[in-house]
Protein backbone atom coordinates (compact mmCIF):
# COMPACT_ATOMS: atom_id res chain seq x y z
CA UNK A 1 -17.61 -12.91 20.11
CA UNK A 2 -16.05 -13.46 16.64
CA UNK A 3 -12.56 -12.38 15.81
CA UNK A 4 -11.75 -9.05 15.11
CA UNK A 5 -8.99 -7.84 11.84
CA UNK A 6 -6.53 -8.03 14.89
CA UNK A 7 -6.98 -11.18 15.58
CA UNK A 8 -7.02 -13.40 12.15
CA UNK A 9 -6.98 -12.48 8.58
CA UNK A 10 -10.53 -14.06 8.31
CA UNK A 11 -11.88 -11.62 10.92
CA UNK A 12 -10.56 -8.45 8.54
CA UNK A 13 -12.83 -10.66 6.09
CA UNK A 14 -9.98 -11.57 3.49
CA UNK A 15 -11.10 -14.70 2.09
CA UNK A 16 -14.66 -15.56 3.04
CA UNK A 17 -16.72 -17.42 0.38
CA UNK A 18 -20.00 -16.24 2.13
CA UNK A 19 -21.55 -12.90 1.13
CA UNK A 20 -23.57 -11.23 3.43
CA UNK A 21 -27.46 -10.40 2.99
CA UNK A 22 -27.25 -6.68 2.76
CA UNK A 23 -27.76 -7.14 -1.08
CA UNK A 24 -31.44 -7.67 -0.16
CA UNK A 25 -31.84 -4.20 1.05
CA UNK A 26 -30.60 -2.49 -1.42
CA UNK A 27 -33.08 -0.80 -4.34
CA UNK A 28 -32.99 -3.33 -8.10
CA UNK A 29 -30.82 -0.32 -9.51
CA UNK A 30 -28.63 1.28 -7.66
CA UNK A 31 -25.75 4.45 -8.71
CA UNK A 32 -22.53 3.70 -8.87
CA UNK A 33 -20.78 7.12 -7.68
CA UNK A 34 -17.24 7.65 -9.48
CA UNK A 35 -15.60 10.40 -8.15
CA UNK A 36 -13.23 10.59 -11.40
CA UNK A 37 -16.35 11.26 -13.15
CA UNK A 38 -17.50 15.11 -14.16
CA UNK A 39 -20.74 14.79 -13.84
CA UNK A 40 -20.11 14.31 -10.17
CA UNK A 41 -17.16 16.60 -10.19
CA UNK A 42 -18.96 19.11 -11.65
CA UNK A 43 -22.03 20.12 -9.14
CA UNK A 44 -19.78 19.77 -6.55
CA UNK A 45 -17.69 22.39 -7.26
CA UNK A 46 -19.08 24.58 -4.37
CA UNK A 47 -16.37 24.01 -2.25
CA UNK A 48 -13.68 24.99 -4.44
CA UNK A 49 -15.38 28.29 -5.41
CA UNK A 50 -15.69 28.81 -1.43
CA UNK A 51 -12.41 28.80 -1.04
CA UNK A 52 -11.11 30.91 -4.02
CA UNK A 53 -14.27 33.79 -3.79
CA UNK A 54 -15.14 33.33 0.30
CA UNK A 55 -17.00 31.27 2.05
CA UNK A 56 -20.91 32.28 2.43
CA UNK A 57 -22.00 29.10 4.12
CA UNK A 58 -21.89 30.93 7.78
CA UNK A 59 -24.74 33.99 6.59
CA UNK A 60 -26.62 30.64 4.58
CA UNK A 61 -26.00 28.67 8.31
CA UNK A 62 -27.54 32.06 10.37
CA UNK A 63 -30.23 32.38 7.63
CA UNK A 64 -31.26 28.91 8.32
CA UNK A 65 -31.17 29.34 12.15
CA UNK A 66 -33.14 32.06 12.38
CA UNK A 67 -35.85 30.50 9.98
CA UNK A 68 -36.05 27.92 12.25
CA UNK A 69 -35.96 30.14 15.55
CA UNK A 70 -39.11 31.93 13.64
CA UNK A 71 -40.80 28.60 13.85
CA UNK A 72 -40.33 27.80 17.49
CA UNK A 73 -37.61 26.17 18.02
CA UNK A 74 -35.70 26.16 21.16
CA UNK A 75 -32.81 29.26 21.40
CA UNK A 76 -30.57 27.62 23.15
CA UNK A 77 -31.10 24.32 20.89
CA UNK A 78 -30.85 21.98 23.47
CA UNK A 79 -32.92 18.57 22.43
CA UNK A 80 -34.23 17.00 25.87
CA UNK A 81 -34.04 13.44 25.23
CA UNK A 82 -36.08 11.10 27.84
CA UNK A 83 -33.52 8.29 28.47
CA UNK A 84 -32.81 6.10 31.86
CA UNK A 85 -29.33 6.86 33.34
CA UNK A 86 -28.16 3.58 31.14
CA UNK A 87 -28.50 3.92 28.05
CA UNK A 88 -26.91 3.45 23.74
CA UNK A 89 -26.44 5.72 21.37
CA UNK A 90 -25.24 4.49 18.02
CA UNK A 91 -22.55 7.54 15.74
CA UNK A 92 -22.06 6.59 12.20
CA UNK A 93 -20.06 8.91 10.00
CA UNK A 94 -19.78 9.74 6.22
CA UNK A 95 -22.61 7.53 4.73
CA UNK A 96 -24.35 8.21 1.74
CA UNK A 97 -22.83 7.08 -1.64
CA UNK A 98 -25.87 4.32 -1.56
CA UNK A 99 -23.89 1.61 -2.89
CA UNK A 100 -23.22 -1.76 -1.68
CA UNK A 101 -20.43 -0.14 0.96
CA UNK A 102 -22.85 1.63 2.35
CA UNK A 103 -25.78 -1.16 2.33
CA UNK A 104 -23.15 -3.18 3.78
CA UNK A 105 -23.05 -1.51 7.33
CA UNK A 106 -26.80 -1.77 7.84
CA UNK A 107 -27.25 -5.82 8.94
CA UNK A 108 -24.05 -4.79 11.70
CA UNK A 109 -25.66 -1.53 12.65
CA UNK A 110 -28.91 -2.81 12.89
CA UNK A 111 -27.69 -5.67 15.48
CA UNK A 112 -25.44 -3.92 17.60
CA UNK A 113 -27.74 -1.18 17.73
CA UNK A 114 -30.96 -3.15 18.30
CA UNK A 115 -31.41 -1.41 21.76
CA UNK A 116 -30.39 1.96 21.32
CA UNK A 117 -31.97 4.60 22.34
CA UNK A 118 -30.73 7.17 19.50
CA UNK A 119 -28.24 7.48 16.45
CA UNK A 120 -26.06 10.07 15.09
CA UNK A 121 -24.75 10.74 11.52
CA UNK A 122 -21.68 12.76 11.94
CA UNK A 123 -21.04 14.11 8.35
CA UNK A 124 -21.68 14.13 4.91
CA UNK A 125 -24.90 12.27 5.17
CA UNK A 126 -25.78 12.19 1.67
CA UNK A 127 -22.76 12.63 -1.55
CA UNK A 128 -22.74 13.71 -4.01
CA UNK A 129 -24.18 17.05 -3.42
CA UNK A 130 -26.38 16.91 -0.47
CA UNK A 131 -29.56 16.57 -2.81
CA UNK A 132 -33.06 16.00 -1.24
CA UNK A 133 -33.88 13.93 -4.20
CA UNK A 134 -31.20 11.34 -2.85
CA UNK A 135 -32.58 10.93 0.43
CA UNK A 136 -34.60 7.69 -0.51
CA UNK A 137 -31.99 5.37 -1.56
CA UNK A 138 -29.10 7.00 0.67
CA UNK A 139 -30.90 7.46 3.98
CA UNK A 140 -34.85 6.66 4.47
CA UNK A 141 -34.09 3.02 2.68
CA UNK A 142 -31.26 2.06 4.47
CA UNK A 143 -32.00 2.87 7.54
CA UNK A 144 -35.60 2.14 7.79
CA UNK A 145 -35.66 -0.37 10.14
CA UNK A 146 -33.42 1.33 12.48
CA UNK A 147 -36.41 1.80 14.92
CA UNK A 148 -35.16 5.08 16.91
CA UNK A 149 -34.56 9.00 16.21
CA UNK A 150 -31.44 10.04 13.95
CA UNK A 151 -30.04 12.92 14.69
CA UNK A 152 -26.99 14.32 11.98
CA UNK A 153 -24.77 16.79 11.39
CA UNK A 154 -23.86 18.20 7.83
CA UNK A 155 -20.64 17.84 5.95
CA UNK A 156 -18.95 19.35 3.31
CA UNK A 157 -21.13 17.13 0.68
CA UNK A 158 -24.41 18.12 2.65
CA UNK A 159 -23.86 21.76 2.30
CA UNK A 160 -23.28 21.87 -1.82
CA UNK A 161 -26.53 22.17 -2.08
CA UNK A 162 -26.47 24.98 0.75
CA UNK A 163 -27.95 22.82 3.19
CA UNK A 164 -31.58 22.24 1.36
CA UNK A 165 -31.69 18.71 1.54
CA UNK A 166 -30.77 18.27 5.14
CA UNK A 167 -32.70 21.11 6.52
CA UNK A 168 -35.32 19.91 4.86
CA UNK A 169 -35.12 16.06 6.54
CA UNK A 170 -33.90 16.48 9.52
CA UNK A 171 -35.33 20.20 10.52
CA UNK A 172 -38.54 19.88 8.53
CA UNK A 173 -37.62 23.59 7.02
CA UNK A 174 -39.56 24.70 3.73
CA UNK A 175 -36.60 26.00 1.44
CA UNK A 176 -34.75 29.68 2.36
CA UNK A 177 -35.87 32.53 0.25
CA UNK A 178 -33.08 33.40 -2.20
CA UNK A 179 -30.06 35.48 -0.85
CA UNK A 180 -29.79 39.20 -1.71
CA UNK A 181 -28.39 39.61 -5.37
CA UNK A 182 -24.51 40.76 -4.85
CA UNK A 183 -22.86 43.49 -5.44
CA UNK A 184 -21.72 43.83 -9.32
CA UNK A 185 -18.27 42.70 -9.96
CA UNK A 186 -17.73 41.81 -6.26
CA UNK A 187 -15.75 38.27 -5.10
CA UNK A 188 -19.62 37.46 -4.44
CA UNK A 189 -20.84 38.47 -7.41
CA UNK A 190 -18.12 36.28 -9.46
CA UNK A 191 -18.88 33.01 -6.63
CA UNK A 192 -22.41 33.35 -7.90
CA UNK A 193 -22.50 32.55 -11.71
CA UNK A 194 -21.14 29.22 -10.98
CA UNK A 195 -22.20 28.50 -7.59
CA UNK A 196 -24.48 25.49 -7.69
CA UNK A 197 -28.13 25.62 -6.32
CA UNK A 198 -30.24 23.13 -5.19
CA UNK A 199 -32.37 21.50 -7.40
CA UNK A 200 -36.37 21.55 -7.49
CA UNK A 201 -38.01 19.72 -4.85
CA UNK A 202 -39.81 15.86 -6.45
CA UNK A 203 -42.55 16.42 -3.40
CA UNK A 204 -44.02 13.26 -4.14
CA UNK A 205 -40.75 11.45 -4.19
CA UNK A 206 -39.55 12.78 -0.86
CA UNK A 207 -43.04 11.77 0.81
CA UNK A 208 -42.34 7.90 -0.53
CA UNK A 209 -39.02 8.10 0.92
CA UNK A 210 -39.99 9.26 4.45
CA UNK A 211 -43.12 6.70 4.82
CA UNK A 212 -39.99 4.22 4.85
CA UNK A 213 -39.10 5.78 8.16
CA UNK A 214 -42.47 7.39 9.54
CA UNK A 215 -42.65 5.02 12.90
CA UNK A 216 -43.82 7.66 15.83
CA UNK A 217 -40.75 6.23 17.69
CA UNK A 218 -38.56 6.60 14.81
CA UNK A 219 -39.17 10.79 14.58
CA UNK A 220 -37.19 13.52 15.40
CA UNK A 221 -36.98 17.77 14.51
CA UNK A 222 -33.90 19.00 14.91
CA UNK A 223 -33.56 22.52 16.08
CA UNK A 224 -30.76 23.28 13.23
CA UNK A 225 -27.60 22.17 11.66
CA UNK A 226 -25.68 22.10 14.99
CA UNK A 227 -27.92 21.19 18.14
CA UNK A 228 -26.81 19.87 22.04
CA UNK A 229 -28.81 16.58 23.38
CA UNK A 230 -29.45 15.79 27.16
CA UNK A 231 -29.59 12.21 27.52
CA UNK A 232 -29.09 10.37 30.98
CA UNK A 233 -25.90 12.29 32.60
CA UNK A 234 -24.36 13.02 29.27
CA UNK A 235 -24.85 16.28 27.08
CA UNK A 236 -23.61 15.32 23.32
CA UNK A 237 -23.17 18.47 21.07
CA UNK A 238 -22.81 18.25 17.43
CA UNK A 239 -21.73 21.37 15.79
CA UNK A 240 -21.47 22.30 11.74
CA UNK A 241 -18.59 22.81 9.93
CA UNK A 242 -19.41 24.33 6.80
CA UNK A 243 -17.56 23.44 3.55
CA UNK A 244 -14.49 24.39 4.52
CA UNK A 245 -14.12 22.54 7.91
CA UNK A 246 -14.53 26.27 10.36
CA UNK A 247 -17.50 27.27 12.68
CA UNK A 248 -18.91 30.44 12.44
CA UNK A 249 -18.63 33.15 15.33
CA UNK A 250 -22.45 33.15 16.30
CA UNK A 251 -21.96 29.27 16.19
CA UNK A 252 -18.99 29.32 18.25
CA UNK A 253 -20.61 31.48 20.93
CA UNK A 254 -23.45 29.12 21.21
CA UNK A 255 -20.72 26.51 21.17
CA UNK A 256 -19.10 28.32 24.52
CA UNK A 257 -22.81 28.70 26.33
CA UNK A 258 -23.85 25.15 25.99
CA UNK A 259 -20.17 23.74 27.07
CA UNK A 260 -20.40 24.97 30.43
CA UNK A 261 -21.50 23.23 33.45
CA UNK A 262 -20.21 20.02 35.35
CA UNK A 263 -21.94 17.35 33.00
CA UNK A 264 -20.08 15.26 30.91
CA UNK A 265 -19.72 16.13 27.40
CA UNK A 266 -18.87 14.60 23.91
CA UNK A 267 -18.67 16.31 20.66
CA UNK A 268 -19.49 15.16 17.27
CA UNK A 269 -18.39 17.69 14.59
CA UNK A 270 -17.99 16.56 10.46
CA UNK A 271 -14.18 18.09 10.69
CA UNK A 272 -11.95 15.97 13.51
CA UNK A 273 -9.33 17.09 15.21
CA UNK A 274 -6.65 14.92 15.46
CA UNK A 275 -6.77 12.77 12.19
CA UNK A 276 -4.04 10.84 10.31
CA UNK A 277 -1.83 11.85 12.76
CA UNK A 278 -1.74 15.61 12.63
CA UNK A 279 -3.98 17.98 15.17
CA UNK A 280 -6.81 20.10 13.53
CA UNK A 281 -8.04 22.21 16.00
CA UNK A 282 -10.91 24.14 13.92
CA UNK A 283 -10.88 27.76 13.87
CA UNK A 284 -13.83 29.41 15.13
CA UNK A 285 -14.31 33.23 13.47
CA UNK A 286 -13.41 35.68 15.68
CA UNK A 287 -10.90 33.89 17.27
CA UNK A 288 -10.13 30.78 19.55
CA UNK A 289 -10.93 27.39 18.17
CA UNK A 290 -13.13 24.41 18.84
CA UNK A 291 -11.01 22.17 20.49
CA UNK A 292 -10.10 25.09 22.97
CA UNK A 293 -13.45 24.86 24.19
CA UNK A 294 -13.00 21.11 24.11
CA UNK A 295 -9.84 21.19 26.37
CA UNK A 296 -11.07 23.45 28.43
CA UNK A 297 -11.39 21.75 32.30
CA UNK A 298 -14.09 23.99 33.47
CA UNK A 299 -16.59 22.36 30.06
CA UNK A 300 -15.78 18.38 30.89
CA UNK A 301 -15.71 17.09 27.53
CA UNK A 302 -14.56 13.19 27.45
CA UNK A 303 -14.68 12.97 24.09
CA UNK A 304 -14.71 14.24 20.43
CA UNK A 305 -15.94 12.20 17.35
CA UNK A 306 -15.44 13.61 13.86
CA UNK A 307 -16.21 12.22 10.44
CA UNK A 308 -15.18 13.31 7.23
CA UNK A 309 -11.92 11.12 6.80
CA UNK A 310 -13.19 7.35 5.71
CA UNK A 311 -11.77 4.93 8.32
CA UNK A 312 -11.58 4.66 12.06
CA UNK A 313 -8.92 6.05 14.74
CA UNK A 314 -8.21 7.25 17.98
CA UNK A 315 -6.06 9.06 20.13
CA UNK A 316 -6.42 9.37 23.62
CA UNK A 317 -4.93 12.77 24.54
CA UNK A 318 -3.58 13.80 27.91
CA UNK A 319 -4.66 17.07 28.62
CA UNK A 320 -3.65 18.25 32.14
CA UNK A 321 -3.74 15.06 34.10
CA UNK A 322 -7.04 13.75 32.37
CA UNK A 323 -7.21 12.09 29.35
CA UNK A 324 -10.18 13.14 26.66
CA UNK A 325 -10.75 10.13 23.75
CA UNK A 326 -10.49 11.95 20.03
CA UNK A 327 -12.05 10.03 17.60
CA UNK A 328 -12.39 9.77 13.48
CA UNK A 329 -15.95 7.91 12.81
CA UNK A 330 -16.30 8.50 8.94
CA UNK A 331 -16.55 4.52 8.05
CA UNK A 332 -20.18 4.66 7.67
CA UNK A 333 -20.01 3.85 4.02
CA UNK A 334 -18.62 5.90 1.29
CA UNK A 335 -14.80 4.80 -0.24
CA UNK A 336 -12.30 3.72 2.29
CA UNK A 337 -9.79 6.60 3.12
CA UNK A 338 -5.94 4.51 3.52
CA UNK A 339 -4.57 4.51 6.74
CA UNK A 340 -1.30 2.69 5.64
CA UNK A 341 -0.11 5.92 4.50
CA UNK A 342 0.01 7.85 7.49
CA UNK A 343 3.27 8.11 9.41
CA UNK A 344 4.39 6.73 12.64
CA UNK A 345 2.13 8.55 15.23
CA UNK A 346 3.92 10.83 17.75
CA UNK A 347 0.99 13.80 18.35
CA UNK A 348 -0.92 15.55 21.74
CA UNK A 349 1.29 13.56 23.49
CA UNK A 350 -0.16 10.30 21.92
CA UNK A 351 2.14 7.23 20.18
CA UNK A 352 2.30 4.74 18.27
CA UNK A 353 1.67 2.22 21.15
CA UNK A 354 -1.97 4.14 22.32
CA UNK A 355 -3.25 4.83 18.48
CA UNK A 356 -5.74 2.80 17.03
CA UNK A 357 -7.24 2.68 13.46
CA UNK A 358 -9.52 0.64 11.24
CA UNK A 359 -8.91 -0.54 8.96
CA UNK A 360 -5.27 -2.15 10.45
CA UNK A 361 -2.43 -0.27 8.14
CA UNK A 362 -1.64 -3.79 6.29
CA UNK A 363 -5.01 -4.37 5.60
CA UNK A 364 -5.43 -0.86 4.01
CA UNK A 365 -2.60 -1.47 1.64
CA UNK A 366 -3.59 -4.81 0.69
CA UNK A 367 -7.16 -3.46 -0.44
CA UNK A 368 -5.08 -0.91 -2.08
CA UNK A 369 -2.90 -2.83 -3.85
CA UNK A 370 -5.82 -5.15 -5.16
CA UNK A 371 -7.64 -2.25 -6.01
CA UNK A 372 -4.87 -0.89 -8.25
CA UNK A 373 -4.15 -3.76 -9.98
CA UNK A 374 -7.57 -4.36 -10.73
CA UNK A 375 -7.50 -0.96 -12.31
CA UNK A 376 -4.19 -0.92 -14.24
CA UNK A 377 -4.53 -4.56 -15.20
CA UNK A 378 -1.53 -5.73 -13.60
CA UNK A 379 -3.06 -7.65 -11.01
CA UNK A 380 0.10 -10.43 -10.53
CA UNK A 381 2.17 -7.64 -10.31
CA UNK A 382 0.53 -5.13 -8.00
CA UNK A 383 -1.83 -7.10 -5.63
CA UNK A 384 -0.05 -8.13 -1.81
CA UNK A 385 -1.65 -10.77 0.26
CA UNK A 386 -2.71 -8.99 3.48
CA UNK A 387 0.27 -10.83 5.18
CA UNK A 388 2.98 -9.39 2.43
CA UNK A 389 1.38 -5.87 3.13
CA UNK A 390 1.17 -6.06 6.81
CA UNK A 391 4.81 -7.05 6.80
CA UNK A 392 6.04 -4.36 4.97
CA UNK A 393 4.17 -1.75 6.60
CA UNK A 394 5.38 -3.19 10.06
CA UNK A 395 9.48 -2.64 8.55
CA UNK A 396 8.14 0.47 7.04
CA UNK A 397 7.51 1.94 10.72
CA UNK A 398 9.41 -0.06 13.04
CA UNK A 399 5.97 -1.76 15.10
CA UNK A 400 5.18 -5.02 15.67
CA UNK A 401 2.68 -7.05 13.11
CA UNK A 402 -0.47 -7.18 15.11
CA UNK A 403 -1.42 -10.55 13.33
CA UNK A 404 1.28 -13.58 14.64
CA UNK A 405 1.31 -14.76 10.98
CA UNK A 406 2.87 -11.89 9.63
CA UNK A 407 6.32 -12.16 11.30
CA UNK A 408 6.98 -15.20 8.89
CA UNK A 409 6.21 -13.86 5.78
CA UNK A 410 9.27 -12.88 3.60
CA UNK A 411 9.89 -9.06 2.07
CA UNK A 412 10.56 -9.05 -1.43
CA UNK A 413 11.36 -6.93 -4.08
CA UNK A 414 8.41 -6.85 -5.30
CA UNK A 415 6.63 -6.34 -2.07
CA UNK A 416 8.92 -3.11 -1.35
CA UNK A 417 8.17 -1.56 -5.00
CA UNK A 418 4.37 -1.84 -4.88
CA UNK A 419 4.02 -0.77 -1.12
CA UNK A 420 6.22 2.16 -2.16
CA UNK A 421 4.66 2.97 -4.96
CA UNK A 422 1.69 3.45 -3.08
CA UNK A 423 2.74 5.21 -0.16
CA UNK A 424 4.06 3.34 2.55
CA UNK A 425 7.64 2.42 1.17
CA UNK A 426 11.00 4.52 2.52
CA UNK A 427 11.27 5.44 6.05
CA UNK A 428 8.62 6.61 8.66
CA UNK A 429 9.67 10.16 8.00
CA UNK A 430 10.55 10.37 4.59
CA UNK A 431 7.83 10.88 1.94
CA UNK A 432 7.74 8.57 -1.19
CA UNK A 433 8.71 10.44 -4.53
CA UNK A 434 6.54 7.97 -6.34
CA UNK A 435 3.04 7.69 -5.22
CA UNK A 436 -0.02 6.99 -6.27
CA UNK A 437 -2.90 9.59 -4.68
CA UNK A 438 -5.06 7.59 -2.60
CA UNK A 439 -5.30 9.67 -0.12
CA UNK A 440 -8.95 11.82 -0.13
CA UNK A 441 -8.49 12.37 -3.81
CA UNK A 442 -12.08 13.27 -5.24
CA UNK A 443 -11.08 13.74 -8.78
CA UNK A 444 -7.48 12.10 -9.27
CA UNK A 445 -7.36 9.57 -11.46
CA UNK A 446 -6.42 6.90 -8.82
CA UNK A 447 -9.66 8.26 -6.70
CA UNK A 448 -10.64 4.93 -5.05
CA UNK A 449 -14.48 6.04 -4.85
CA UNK A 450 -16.05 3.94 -7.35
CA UNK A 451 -14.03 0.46 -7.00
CA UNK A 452 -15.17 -0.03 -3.79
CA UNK A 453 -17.90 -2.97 -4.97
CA UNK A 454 -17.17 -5.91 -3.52
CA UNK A 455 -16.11 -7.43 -0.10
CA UNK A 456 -14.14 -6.84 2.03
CA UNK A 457 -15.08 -3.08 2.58
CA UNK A 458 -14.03 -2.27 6.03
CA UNK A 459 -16.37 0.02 6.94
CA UNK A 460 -17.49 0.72 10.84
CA UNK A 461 -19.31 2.39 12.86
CA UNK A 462 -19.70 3.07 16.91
CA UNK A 463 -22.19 2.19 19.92
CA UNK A 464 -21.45 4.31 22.85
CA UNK A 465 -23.06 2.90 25.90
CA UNK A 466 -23.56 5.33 29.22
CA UNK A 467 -23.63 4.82 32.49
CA UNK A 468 -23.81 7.56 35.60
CA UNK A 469 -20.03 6.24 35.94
CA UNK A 470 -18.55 5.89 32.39
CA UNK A 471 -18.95 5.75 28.39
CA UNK A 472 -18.35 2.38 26.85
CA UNK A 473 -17.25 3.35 23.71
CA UNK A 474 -17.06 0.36 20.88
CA UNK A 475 -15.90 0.22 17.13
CA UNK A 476 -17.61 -2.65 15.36
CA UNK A 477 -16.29 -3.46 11.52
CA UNK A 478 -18.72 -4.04 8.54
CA UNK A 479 -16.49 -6.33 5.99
CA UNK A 480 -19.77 -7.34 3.81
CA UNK A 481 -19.34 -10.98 4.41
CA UNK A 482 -21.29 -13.28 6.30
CA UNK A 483 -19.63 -14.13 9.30
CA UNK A 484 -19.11 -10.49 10.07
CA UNK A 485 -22.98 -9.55 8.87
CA UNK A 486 -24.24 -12.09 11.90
CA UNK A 487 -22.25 -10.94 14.65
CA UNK A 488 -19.96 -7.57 14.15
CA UNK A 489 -16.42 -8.19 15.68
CA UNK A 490 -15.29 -5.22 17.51
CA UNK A 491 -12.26 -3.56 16.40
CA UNK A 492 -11.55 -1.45 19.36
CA UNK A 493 -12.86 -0.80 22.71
CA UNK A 494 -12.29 2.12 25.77
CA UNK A 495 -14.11 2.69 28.67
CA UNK A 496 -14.23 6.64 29.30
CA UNK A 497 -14.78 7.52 33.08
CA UNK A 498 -17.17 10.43 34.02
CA UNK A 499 -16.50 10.88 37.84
């Protein structure tokens, strides 16, 4: 097994002189998504105007629902999937920017996951906006030689475009009917001039893009946005968060039916909750929230996997004498979210010593501090060597360097200044005055999301393997070098028990 980022600087994939193959899979021209750009900025906008005129994804979510109820699908939208009591299912989060980040994953993903039986997209499965037209290159491409079903949940980016695009790959839906003209002068009525709408359907252009993936073995209909799979002894429910990271009541009721019972359950929702060190525990309307349900003893979750945020981390919670594995799996592909910013962990009972995250805090601010200097043309000045930034950070928060290197390598001035200046200078809980916003900052002008072009990219993405006594759950890295391409190192590993 090759070295992981914990082990050597190599294995994070700072200085390899061998590119990886994934070039050859991408399309001659590909986009290069900025998110500083308004012409991105711009149709995505939906979110924003959800939040200051209401949200009116949850009647667009039961619209879609019951279009697809009228077509036969199952109520209770439960997916039986035939699978031996051993078996792998592969979860890869936040991927669709179609870029070389993205590309990247695919040679690791496609060798780990070799013998799968299934794999899930938890969130945001296509950015900008969601668009069917952007299917081809983001998700059909890609992942065309992934040779089983892929299930997915929507994001925030998926639902721009209220939901066309996915519905329309993953549900095989013909588009909604358009919504009842609002009230005159109403917070509705004002959301509507400038809400955005999908786009007209290329039909011809969508069939091209799903021959790349029209293998009988490779097919699946979903039942909706948010579905429940049987597989083996497991259930695995993926539910929809909307654009503003909630779940509907009639969701959430559905939510409580399909959580009962004695089997083993893992969610996958697009909004996690427990992420960068904070607990998110995702209202439900009407009252109660999602990881209620989750905690509940009586529903026997083990786990819950959420995209959305661009890295990797975990927190194994104690709840009640058993301990249920919350997970962030949005490292799929699109721009790498920093986790050198977040504070010394102490949340759900879970510290410092149990957390894990990928990319390793060090390793986040090195990329970082490349990425600015590259940017502001002061690369002498701002850029650390991963062994100046892991040093810092480890003073910064009191931990031990995970790399041996590291405990040689001198602070200086310098060092301090440029790891403060972008976010993890100062104490563990004080906030820097002076910091540069690369946190999820679509539109800032520091946004990292379109400098993200070259190597090493530190994405990830999971394998889950399930017996009738436990979940093997694995993080393999995606650097876009060689060494990493051939044989994925993992990053972190837990065995979950189910009896």
């Amino acid at each position: 097994m090759s070295d992981s980022s914990r082990d050597t600087a190599a294995g994070a994939g700072w200085g390899s002189t061998e590119p990886g193959t994934y070039r050859n899979l991408m399309p001659r021209r590909t986009e290069e998504l900025s998110w500083v750009d308004p012409r991105t900025l711009w149709p995505a906008r939906n979110g924003v105007l959800a939040s200051l005129f209401g949200d009116p994804t949850g009647r667009t979510r039961e619209r879609w629902v019951a279009q697809r109820a009228a077509a036969g699908a199952p109520s209770d939208k439960v997916i039986g999937h035939e699978v031996p009591d051993r078996f792998s299912f592969m979860v890869i989060g936040d991927t669709g920017e179609g870029d070389d980040a993205q590309y990247a994953v695919v040679p690791g993903f496609l060798r780990a996951g070799r013998d799968s039986a299934f794999a899930v997209l938890a969130s945001d499965v296509i950015y900008p906006v969601g668009a069917t037209g952007d299917y081809g290159p983001k998700f059909f491409r890609p992942y065309r030689d992934y040779p089983a079903p892929v299930y997915a949940i929507p994001g925030n980016h998926d639902w721009y475009e209220d939901l066309d695009g996915f519905m329309r790959v993953f549900c095989d839906a013909p588009p909604l009917d358009p919504p009842a003209a609002p009230r005159r002068l109403s917070r509705a009525w004002w959301r509507s001039l400038l809400w955005h709408r999908p786009r007209p359907h290329d039909e011809q252009r969508l069939a091209e893009a799903r021959a790349l993936r029209s293998a009988p073995g490779q097919q699946a209909v979903q039942p909706g946005p948010y579905w429940a799979i049987d597989a083996g002894p497991v259930r695995i429910i993926g539910i929809d968060t909307g654009l503003l990271g909630t779940v509907d009541a009639e969701q959430g009721r559905w939510l409580r039916e399909v959580s009962r019972g004695d089997r083993p359950k893992i969610l996958v929702t697009g909004s996690p909750l427990y992420v960068d060190a904070e607990h998110h525990p995702c209202a439900v309307e009407g009252g109660g929230t999602v990881d209620e349900i989750v905690r509940d003893p009586a529903h026997h979750y083990v786990a819950a996997i959420g995209g959305d945020i661009h890295n990797y981390q975990r927190y194994p919670v104690d709840v009640d004498g058993r301990t249920i594995q919350y997970v962030v799996a949005g490292g799929g592909g699109a721009f790498m979210h920093a986790t050198h910013t977040m504070p010394l962990v102490d949340v759900g009972g879970v510290t410092e010593k149990d957390f894990r995250c990928y990319p390793l805090r060090g390793d986040s601010l090195a990329f970082y501090s490349g990425l600015y200097g590259r940017r502001l043309r002061m690369r002498r000045l701002f850029t650390l060597t991963e062994e100046q930034a892991a040093a810092v950070v480890s003073r910064r928060l009191g931990i031990p360097p995970t790399r041996a290197r590291v405990r040689k390598t001198p602070i200086t001035l310098r060092t301090r200044l440029v790891a403060s200046l972008l976010g993890a200078g100062g104490r563990p809980d004080r906030t820097s005055r002076l910091r540069l916003p690369v946190r999820k900052a679509h539109g800032k002008l520091f946004s990292p999301g379109s400098a993200t072009y070259s190597p090493p990219f530190f994405k990830s993405f999971l394998r889950l393997d399930v017996s009738p006594e436990s979940v093997r759950l694995r993080c393999f890295s995606a650097t876009g070098n060689l060494p990493q391409e051939l044989d994925p190192p993992v990053e972190d590993e837990v065995t979950i028990p189910l009896v």
